[in-house]
C-alpha atoms as a PDB file:
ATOM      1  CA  UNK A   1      -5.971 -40.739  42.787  1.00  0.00           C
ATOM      2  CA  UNK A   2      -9.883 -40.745  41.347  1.00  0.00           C
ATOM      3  CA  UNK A   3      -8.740 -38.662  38.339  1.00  0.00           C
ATOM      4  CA  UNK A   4      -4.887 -40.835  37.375  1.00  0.00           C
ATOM      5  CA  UNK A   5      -8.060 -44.048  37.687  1.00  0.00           C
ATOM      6  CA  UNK A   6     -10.519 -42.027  34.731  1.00  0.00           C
ATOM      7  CA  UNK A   7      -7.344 -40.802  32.696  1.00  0.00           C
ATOM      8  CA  UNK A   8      -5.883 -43.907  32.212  1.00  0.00           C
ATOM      9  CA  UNK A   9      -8.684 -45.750  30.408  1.00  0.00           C
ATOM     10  CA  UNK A  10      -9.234 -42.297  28.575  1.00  0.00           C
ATOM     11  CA  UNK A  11      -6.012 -42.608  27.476  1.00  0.00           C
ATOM     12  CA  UNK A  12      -5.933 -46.281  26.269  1.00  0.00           C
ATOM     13  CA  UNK A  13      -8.889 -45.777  24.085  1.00  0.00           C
ATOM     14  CA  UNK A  14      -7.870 -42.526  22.628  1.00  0.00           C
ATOM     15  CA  UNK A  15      -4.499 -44.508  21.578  1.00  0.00           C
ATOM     16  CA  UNK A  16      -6.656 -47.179  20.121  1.00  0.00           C
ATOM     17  CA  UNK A  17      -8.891 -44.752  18.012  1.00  0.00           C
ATOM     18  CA  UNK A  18      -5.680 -42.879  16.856  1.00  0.00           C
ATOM     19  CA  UNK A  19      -4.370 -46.596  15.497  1.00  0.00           C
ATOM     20  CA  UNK A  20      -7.427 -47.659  13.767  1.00  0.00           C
ATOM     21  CA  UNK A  21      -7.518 -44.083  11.683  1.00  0.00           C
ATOM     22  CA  UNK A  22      -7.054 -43.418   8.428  1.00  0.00           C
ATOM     23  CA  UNK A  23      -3.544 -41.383   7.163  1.00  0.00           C
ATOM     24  CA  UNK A  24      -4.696 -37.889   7.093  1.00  0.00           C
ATOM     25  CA  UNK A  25      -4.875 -36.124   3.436  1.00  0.00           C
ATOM     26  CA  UNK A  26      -1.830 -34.065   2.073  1.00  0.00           C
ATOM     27  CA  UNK A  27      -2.592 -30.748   1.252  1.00  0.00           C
ATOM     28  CA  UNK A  28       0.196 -28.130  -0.286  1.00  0.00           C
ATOM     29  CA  UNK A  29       0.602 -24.910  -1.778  1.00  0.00           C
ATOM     30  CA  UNK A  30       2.847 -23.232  -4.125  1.00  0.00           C
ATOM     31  CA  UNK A  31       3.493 -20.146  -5.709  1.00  0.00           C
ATOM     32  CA  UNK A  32       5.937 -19.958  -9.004  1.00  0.00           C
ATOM     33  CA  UNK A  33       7.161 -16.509 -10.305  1.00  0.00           C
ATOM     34  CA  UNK A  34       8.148 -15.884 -14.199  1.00  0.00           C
ATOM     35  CA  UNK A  35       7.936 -13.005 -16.633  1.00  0.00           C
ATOM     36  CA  UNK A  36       5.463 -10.523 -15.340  1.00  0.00           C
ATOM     37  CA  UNK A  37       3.326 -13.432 -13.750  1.00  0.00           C
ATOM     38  CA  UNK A  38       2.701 -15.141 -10.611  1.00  0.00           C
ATOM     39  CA  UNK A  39       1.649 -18.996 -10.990  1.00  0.00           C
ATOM     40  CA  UNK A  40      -0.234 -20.071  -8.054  1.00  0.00           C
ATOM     41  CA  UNK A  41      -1.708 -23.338  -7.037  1.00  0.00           C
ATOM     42  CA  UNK A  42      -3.420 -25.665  -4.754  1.00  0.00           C
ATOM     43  CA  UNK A  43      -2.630 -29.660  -4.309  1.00  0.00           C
ATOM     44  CA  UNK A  44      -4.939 -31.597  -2.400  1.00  0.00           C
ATOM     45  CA  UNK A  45      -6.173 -35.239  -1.244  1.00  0.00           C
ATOM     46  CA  UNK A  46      -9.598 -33.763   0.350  1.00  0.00           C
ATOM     47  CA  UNK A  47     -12.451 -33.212  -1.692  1.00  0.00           C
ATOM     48  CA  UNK A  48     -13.455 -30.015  -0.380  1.00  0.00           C
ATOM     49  CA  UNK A  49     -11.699 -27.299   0.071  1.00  0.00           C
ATOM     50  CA  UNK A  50     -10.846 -23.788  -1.439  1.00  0.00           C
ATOM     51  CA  UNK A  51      -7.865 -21.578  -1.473  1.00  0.00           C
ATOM     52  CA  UNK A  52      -7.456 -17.683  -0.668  1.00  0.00           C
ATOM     53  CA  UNK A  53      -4.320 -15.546  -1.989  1.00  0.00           C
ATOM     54  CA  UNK A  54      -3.028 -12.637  -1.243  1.00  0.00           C
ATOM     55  CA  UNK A  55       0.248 -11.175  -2.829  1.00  0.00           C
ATOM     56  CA  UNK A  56       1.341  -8.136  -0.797  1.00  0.00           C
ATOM     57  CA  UNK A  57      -1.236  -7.560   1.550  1.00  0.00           C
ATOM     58  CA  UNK A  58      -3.585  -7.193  -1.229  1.00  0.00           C
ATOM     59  CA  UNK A  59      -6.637 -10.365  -1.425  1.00  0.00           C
ATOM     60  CA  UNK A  60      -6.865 -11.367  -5.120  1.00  0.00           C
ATOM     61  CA  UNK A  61     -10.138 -11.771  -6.681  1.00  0.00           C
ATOM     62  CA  UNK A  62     -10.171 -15.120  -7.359  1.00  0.00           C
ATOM     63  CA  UNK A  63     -10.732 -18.418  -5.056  1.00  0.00           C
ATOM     64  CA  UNK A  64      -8.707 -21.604  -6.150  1.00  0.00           C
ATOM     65  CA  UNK A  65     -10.452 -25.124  -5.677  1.00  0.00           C
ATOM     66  CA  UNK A  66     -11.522 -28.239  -7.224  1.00  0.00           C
ATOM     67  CA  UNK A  67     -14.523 -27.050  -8.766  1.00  0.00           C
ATOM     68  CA  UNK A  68     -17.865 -25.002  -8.694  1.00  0.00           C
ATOM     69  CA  UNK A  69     -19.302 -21.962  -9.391  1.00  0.00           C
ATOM     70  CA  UNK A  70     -16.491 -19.106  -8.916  1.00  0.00           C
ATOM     71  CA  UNK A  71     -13.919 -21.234  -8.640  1.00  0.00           C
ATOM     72  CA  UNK A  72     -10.906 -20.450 -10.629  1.00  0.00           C
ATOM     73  CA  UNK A  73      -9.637 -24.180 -10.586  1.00  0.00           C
ATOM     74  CA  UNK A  74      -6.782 -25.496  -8.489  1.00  0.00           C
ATOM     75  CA  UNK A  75      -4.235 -23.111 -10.014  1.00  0.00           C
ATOM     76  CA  UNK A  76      -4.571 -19.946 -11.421  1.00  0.00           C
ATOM     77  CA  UNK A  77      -1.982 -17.568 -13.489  1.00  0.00           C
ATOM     78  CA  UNK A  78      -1.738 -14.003 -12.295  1.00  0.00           C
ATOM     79  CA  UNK A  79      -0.946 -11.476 -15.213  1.00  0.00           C
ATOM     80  CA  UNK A  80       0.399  -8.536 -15.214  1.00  0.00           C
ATOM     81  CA  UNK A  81       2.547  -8.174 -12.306  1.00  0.00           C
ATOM     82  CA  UNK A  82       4.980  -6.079 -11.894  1.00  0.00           C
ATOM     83  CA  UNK A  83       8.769  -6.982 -11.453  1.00  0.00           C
ATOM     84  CA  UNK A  84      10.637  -7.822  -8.658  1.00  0.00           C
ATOM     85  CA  UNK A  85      10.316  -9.804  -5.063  1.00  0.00           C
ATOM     86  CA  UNK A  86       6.588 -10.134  -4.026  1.00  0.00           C
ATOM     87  CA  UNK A  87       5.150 -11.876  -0.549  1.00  0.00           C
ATOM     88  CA  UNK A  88       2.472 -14.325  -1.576  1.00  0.00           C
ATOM     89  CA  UNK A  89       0.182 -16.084   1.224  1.00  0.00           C
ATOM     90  CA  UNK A  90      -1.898 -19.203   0.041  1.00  0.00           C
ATOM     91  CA  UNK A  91      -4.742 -19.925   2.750  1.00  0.00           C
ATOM     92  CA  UNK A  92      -6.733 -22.947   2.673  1.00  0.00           C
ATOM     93  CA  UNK A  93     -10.200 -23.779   4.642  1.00  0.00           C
ATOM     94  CA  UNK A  94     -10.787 -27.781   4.408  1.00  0.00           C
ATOM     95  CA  UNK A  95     -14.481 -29.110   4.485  1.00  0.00           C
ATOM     96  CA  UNK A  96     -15.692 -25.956   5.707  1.00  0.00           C
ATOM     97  CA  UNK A  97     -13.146 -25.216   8.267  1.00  0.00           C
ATOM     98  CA  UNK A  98     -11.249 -22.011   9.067  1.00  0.00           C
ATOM     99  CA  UNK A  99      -8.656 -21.932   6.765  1.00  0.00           C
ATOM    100  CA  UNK A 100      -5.071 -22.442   7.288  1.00  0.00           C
ATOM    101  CA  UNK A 101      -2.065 -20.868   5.568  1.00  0.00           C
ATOM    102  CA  UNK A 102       0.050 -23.198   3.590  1.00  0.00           C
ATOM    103  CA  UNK A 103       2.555 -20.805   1.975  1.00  0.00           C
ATOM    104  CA  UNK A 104       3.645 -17.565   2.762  1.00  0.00           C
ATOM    105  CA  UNK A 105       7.084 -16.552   1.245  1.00  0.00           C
ATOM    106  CA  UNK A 106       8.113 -14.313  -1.309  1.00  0.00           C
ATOM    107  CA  UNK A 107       8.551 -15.317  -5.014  1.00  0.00           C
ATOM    108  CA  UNK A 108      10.842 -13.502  -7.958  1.00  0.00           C
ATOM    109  CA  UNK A 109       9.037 -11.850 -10.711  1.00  0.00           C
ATOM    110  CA  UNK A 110      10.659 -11.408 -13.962  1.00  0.00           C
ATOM    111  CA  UNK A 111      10.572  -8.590 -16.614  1.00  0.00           C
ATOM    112  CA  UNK A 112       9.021 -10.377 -19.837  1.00  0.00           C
ATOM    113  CA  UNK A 113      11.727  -9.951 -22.540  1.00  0.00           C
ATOM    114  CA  UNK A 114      11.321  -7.103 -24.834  1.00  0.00           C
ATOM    115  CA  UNK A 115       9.601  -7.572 -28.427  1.00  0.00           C
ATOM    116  CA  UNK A 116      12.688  -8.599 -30.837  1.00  0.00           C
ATOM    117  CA  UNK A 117      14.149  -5.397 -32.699  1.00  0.00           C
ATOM    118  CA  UNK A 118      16.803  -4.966 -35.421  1.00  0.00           C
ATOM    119  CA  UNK A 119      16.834  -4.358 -38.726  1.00  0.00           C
ATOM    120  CA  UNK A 120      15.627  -7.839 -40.298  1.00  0.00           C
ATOM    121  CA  UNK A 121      12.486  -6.973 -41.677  1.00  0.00           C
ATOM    122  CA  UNK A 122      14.223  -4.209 -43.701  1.00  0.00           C
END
């Protein structure tokens, strides 16, 4: 009986903090594929925060965010990649905080197309 007589007022001002917030900040990731490149990228309301990426297992030497000293920007093109399906993880830490992943699904590389031949420039 003591503890339903604390919970209850607990409970009324938690409700009343929750209504007086602010809307929380959006935050997404994407990942695009095209020829021989992986476009990756960070959207986000907060002001600080930086993204981690890792296509196949493998941590890519870069960190996205919105600015600073070894940041890559919010997106960043990867070159140079190889054909075919590849798994792509986007992890972002918020203001500090252990980051969270907001993608992980694969993405469709393409082959770039082959320099033009023929006999034009005959």
């Amino acid at each position: 009986m003591r503890n339903s007589l604390l919970a209850a007022p607990l409970f009324a001002t938690a409700l009343m903090l929750a209504g007086t917030s602010t809307a929380a900040a959006e935050t997404t990731a994407n990942a695009i594929g095209g020829p021989e490149q992986i476009t990756v990228s960070v959207n986000s309301d907060e002001k600080y925060w930086v993204g981690l990426v890792q296509v196949d297992g493998h941590h890519q030497d870069f960190v996205l965010g919105p600015g600073g000293e070894g940041i890559v920007g919010p997106s960043y093109v990867i070159k140079n990649v190889r054909p075919g399906s590849h798994h792509v993880v986007i992890t972002v830490g918020i203001n500090g905080g252990f980051g969270d992943t907001m993608l992980d699904r694969n993405v469709e590389v393409t082959k770039a197309d082959a320099p033009p031949t023929g006999s034009a420039g005959r």
